[in-house]
PDB file of N, CA and C in Angstrom:
ATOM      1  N   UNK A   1      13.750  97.512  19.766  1.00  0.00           N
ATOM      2  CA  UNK A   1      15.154  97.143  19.733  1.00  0.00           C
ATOM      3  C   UNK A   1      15.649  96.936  21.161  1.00  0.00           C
ATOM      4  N   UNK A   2      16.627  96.330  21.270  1.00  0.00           N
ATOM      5  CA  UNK A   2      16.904  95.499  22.250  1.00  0.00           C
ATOM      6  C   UNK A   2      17.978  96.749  22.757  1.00  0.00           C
ATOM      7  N   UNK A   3      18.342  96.267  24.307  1.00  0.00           N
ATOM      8  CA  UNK A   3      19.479  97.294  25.035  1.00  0.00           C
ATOM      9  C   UNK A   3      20.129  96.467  25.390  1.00  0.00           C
ATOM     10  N   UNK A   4      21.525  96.387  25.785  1.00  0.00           N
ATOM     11  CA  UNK A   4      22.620  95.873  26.388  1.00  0.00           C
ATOM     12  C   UNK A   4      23.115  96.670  27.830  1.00  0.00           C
ATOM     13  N   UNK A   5      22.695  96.229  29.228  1.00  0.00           N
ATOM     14  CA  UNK A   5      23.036  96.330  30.562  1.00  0.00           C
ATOM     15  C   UNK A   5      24.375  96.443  30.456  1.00  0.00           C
ATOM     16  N   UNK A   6      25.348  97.090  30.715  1.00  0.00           N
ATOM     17  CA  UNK A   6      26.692  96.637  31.109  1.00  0.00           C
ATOM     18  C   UNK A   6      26.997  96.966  32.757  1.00  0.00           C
ATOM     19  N   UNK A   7      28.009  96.323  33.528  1.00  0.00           N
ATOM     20  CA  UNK A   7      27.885  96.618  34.822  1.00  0.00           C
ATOM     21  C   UNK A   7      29.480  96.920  35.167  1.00  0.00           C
ATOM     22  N   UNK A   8      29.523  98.325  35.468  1.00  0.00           N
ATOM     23  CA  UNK A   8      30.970  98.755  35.351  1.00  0.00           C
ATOM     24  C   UNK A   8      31.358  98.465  37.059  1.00  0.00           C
ATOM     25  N   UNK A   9      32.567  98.284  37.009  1.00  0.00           N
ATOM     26  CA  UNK A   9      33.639  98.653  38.299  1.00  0.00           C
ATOM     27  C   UNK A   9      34.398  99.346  38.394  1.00  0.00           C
ATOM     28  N   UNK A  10      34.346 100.902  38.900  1.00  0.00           N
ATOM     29  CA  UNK A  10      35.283 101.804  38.621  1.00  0.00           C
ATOM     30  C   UNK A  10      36.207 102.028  40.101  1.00  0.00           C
ATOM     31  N   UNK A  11      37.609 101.781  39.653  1.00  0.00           N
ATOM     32  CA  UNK A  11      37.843 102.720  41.116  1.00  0.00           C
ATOM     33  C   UNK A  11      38.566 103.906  40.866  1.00  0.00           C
ATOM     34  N   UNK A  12      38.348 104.689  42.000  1.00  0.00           N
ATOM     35  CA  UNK A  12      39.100 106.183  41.748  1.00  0.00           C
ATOM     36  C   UNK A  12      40.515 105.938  41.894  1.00  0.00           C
ATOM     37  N   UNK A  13      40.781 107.327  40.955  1.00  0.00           N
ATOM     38  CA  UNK A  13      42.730 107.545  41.665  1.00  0.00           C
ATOM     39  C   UNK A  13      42.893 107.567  42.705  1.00  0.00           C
ATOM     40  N   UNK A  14      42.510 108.110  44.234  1.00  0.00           N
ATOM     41  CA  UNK A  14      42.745 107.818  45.482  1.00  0.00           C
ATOM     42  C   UNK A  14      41.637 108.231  46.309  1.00  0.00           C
ATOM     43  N   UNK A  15      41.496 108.141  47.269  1.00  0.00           N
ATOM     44  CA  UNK A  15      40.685 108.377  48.385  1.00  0.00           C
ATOM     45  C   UNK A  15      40.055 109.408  48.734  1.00  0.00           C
ATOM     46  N   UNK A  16      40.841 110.563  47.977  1.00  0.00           N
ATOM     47  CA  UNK A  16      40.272 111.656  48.208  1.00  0.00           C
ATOM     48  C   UNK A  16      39.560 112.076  47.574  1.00  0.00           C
ATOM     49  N   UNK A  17      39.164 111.237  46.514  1.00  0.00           N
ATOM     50  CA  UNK A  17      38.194 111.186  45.226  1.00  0.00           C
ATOM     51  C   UNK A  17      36.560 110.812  46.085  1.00  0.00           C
ATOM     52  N   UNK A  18      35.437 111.861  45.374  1.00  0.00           N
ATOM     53  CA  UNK A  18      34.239 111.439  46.279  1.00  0.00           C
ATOM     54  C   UNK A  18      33.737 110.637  45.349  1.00  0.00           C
ATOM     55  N   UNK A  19      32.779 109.690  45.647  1.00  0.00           N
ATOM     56  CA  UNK A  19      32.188 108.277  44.426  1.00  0.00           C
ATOM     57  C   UNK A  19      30.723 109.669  43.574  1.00  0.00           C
ATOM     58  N   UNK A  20      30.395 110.067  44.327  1.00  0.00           N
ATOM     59  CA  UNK A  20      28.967 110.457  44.180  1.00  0.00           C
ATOM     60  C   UNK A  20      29.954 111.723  42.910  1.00  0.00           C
ATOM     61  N   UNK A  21      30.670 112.483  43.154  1.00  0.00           N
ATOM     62  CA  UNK A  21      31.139 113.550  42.108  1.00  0.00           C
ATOM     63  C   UNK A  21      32.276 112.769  40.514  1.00  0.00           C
ATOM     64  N   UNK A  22      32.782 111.563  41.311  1.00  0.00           N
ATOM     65  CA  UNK A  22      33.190 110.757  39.767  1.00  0.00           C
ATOM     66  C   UNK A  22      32.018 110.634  39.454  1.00  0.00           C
ATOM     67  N   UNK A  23      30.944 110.113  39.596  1.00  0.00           N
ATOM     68  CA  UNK A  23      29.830 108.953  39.321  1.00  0.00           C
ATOM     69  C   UNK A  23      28.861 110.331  38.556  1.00  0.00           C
ATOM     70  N   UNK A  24      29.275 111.926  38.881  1.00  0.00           N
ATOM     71  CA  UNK A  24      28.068 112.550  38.067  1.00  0.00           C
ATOM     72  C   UNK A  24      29.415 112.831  36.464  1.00  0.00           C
ATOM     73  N   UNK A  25      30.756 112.937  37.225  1.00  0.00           N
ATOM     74  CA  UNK A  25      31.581 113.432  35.811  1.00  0.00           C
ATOM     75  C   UNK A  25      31.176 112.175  34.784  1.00  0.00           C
ATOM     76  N   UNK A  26      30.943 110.905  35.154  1.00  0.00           N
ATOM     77  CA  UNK A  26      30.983 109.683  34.185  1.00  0.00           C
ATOM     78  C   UNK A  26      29.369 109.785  33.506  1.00  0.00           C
ATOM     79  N   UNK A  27      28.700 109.957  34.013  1.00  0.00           N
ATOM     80  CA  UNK A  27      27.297 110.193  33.449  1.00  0.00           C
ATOM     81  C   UNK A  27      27.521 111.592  32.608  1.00  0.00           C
ATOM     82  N   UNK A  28      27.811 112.654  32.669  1.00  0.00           N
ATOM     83  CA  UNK A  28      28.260 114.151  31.869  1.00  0.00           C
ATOM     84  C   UNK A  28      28.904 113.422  30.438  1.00  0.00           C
ATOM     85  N   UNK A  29      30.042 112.438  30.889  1.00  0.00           N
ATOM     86  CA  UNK A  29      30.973 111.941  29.842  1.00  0.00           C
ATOM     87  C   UNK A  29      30.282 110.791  28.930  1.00  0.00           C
ATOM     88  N   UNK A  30      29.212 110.368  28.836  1.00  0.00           N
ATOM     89  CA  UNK A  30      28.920 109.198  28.377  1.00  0.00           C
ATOM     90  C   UNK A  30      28.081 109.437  27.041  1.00  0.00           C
ATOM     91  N   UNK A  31      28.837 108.864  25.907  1.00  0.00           N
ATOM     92  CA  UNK A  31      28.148 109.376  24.640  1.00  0.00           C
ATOM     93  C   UNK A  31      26.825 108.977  24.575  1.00  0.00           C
ATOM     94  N   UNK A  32      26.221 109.667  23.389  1.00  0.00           N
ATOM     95  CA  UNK A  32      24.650 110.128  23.438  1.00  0.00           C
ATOM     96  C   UNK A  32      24.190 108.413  22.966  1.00  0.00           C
ATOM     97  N   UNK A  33      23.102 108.134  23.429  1.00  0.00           N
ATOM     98  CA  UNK A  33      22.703 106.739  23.406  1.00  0.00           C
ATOM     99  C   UNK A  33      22.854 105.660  24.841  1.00  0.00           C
ATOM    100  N   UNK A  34      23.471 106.127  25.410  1.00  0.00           N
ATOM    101  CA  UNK A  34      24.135 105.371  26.929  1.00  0.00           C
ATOM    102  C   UNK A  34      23.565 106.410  27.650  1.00  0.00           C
ATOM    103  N   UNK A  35      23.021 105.464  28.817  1.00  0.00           N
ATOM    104  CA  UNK A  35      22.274 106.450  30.129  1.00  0.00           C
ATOM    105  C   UNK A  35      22.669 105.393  31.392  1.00  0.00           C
ATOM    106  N   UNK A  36      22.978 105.780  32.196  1.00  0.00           N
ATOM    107  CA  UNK A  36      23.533 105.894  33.682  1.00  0.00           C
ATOM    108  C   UNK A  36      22.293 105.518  34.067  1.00  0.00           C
ATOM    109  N   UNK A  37      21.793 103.885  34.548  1.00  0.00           N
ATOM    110  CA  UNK A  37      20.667 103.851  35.438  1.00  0.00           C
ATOM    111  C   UNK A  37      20.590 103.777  36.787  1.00  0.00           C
ATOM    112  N   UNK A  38      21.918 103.170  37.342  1.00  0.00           N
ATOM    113  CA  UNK A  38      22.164 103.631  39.154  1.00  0.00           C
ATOM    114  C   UNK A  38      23.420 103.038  39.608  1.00  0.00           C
ATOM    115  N   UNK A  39      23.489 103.106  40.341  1.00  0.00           N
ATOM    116  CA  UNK A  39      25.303 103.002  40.809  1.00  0.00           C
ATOM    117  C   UNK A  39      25.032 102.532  42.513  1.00  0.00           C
ATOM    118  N   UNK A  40      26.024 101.841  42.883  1.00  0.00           N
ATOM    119  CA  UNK A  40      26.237 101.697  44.358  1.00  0.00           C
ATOM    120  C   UNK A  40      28.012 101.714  44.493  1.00  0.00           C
ATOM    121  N   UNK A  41      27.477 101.716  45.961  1.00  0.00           N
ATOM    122  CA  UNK A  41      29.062 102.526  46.291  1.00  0.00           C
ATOM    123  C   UNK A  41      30.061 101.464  47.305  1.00  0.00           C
ATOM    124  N   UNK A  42      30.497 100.835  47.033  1.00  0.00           N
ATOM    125  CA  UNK A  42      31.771  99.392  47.316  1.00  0.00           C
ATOM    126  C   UNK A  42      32.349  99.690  47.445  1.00  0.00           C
ATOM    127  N   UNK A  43      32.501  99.550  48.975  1.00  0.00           N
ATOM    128  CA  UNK A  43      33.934  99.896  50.119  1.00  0.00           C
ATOM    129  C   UNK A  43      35.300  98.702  49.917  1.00  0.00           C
ATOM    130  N   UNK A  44      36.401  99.261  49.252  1.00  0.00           N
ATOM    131  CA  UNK A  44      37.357  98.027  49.187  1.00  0.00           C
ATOM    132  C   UNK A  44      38.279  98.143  50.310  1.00  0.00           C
ATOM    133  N   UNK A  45      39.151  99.176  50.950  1.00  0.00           N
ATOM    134  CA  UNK A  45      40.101  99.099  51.655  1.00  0.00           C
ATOM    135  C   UNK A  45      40.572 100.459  52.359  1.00  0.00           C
ATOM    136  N   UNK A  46      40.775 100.623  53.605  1.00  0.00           N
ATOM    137  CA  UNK A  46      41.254 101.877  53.823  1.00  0.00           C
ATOM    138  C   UNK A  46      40.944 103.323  53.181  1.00  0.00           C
ATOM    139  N   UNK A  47      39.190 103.246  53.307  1.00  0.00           N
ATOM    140  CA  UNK A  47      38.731 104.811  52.996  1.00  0.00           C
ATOM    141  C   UNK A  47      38.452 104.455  51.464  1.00  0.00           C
ATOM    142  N   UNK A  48      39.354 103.497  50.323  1.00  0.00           N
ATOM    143  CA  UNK A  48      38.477 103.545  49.246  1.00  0.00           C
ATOM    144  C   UNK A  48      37.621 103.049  48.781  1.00  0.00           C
ATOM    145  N   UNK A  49      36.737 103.404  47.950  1.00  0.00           N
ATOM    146  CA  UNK A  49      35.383 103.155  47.570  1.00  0.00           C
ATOM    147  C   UNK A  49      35.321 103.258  46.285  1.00  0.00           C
ATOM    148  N   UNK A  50      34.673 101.734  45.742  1.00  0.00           N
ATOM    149  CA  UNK A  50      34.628 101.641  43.936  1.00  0.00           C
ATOM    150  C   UNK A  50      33.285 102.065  43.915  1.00  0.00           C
ATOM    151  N   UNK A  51      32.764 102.129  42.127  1.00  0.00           N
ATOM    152  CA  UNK A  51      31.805 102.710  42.027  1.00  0.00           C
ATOM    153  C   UNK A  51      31.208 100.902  41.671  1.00  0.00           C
ATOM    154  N   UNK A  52      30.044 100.707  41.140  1.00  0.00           N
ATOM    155  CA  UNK A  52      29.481 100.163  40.756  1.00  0.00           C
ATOM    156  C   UNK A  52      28.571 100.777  39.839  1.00  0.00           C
ATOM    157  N   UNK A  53      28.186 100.629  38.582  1.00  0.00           N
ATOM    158  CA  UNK A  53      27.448 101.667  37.219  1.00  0.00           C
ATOM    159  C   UNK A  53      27.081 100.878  36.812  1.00  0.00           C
ATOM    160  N   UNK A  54      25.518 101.098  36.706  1.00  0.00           N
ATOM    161  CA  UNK A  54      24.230 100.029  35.895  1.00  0.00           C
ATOM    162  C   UNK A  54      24.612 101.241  34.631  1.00  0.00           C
ATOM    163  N   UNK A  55      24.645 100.623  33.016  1.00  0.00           N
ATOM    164  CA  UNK A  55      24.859 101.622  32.405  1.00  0.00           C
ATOM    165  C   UNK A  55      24.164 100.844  30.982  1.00  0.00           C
ATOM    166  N   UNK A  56      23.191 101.436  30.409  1.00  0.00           N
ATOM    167  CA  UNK A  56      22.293 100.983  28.775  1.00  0.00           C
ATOM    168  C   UNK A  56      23.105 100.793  28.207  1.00  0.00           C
ATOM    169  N   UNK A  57      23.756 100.727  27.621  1.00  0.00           N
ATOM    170  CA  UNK A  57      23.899 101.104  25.904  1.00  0.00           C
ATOM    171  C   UNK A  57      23.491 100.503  24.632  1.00  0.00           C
ATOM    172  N   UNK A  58      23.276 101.233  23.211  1.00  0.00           N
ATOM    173  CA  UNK A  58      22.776 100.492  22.594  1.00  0.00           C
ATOM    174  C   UNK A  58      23.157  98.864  21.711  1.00  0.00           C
ATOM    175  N   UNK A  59      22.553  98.188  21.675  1.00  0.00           N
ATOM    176  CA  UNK A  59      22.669  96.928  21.465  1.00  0.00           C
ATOM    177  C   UNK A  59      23.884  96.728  20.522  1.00  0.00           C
ATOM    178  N   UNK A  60      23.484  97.447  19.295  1.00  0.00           N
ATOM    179  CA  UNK A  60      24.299  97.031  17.534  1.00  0.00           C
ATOM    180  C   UNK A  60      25.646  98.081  18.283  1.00  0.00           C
ATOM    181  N   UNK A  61      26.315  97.996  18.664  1.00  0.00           N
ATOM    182  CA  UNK A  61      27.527  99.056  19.014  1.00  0.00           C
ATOM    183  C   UNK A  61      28.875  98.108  18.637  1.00  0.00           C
ATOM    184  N   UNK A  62      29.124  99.056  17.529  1.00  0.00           N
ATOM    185  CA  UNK A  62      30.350  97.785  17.546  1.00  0.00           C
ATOM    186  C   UNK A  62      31.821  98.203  18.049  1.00  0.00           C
ATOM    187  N   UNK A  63      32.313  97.183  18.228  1.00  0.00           N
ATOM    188  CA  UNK A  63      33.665  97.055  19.275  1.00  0.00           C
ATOM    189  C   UNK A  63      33.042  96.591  20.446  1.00  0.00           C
ATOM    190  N   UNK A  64      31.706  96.444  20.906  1.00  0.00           N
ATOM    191  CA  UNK A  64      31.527  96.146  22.307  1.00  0.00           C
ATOM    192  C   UNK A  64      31.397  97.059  23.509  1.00  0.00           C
ATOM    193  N   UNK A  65      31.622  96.812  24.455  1.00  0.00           N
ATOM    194  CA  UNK A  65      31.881  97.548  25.323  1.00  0.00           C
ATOM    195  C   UNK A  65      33.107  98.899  25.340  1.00  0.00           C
ATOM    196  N   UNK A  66      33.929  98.027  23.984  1.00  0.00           N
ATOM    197  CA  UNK A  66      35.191  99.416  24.402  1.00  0.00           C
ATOM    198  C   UNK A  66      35.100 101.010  23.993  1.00  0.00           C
ATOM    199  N   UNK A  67      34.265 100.672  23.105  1.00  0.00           N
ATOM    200  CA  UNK A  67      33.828 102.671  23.386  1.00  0.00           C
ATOM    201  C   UNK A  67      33.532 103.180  24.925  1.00  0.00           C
ATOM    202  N   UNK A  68      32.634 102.450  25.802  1.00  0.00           N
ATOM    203  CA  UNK A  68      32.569 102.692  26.993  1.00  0.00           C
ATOM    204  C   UNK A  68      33.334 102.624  28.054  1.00  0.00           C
ATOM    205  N   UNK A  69      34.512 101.614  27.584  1.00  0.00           N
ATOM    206  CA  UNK A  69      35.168 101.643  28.902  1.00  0.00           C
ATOM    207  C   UNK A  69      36.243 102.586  28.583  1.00  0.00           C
ATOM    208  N   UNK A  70      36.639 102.981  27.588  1.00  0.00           N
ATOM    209  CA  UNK A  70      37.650 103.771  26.590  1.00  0.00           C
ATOM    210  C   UNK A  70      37.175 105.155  27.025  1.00  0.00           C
ATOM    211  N   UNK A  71      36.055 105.550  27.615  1.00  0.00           N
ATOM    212  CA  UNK A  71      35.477 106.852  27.635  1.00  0.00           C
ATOM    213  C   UNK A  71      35.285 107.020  29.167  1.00  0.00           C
ATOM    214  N   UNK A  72      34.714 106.606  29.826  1.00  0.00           N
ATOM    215  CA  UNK A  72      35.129 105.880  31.642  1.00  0.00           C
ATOM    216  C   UNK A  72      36.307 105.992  31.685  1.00  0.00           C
ATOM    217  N   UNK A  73      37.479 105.810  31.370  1.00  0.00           N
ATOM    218  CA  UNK A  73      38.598 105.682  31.199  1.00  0.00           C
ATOM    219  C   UNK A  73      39.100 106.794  31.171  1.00  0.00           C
ATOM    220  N   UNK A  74      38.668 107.866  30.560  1.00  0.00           N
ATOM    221  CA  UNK A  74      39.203 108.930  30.512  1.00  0.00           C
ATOM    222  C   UNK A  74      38.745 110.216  31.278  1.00  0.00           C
ATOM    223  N   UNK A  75      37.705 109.864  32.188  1.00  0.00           N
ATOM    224  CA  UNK A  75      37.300 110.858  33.232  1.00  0.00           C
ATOM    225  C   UNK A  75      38.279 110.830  34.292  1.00  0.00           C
ATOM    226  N   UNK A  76      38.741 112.343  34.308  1.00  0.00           N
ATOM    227  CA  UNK A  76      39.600 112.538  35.208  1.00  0.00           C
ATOM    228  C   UNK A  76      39.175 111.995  36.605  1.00  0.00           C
ATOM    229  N   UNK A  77      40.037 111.059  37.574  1.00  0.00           N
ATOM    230  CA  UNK A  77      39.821 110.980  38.986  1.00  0.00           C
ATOM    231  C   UNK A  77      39.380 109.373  38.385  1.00  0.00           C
ATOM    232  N   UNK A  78      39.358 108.819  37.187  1.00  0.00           N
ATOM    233  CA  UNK A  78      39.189 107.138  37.214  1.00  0.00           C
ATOM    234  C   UNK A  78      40.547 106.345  37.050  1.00  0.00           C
ATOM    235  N   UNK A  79      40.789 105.511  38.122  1.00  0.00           N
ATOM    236  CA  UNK A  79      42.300 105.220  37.828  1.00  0.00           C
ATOM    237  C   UNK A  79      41.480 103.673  36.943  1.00  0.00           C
ATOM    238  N   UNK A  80      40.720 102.674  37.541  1.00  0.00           N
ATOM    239  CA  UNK A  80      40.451 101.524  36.560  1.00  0.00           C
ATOM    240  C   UNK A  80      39.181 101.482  36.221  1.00  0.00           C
ATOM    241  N   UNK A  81      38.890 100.644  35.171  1.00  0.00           N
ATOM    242  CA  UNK A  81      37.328 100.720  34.806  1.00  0.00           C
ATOM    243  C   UNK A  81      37.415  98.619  34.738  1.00  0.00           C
ATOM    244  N   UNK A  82      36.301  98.077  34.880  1.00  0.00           N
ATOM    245  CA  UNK A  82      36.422  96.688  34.953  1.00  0.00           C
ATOM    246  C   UNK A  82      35.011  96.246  34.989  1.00  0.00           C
ATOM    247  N   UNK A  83      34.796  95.517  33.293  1.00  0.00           N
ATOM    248  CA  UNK A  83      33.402  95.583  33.060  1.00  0.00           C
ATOM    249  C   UNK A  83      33.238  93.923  33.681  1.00  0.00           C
ATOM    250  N   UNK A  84      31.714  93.836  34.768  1.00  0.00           N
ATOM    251  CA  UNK A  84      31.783  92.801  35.106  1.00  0.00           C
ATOM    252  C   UNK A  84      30.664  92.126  34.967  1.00  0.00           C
ATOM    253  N   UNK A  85      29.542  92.403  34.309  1.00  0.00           N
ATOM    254  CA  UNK A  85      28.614  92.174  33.590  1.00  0.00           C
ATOM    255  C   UNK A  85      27.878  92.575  32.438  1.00  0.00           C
ATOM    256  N   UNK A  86      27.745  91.657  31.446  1.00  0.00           N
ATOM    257  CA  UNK A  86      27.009  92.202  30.329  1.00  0.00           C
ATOM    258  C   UNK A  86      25.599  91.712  29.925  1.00  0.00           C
ATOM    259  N   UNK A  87      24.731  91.588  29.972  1.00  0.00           N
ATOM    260  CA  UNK A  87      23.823  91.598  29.826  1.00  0.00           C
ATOM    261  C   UNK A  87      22.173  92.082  28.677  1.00  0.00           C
ATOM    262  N   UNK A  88      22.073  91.635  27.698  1.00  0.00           N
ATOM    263  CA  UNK A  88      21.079  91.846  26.983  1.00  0.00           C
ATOM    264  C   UNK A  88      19.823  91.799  27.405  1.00  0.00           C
ATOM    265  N   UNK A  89      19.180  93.127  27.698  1.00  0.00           N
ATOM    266  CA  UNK A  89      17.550  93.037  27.879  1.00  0.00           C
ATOM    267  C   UNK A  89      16.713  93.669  27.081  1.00  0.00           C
ATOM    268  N   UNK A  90      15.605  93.047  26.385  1.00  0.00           N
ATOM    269  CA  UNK A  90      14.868  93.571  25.821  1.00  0.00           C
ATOM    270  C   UNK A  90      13.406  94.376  25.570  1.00  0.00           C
TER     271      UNK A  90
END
């Protein structure tokens, strides 16, 4: 069975947020079937830093992406989530 890549853009509530301690709460938070394959760390402006999240999930999921971004969404210290690739690999 096939997996679906999604490629998140998260940025924190502010600056004082570290990428590496959102980036382990969002992997803790991510329902069972979705695994966190690596992340980089994108400097936008004055000290803040988005995340970037290589993230599985399974293919047949329906609604799409919005269980995931709906759940990203709700880890404390994420002010946006902004899915910018999707991708099917098999």
């Amino acid at each position: 069975m096939a997996r679906v890549l999604v490629v998140l853009k998260v940025l924190p509530e502010d600056v004082e947020t570290k990428p590496e301690e959102l980036k382990e709460r969002i992997e803790k938070a991510l329902p069972e079937g979705y695994e966190l394959k690596g992340y980089d760390i994108e400097p936008i402006a004055f000290g803040l830093n988005a995340l970037r999240l290589y993230i599985f999930m399974p293919e047949q999921t329906e609604g799409g992406t919005e269980k995931l971004e709906e759940t990203v969404s709700g880890v404390p210290g994420v002010s946006q989530v902004e899915v910018e690739i999707v991708h099917r690999v098999s």
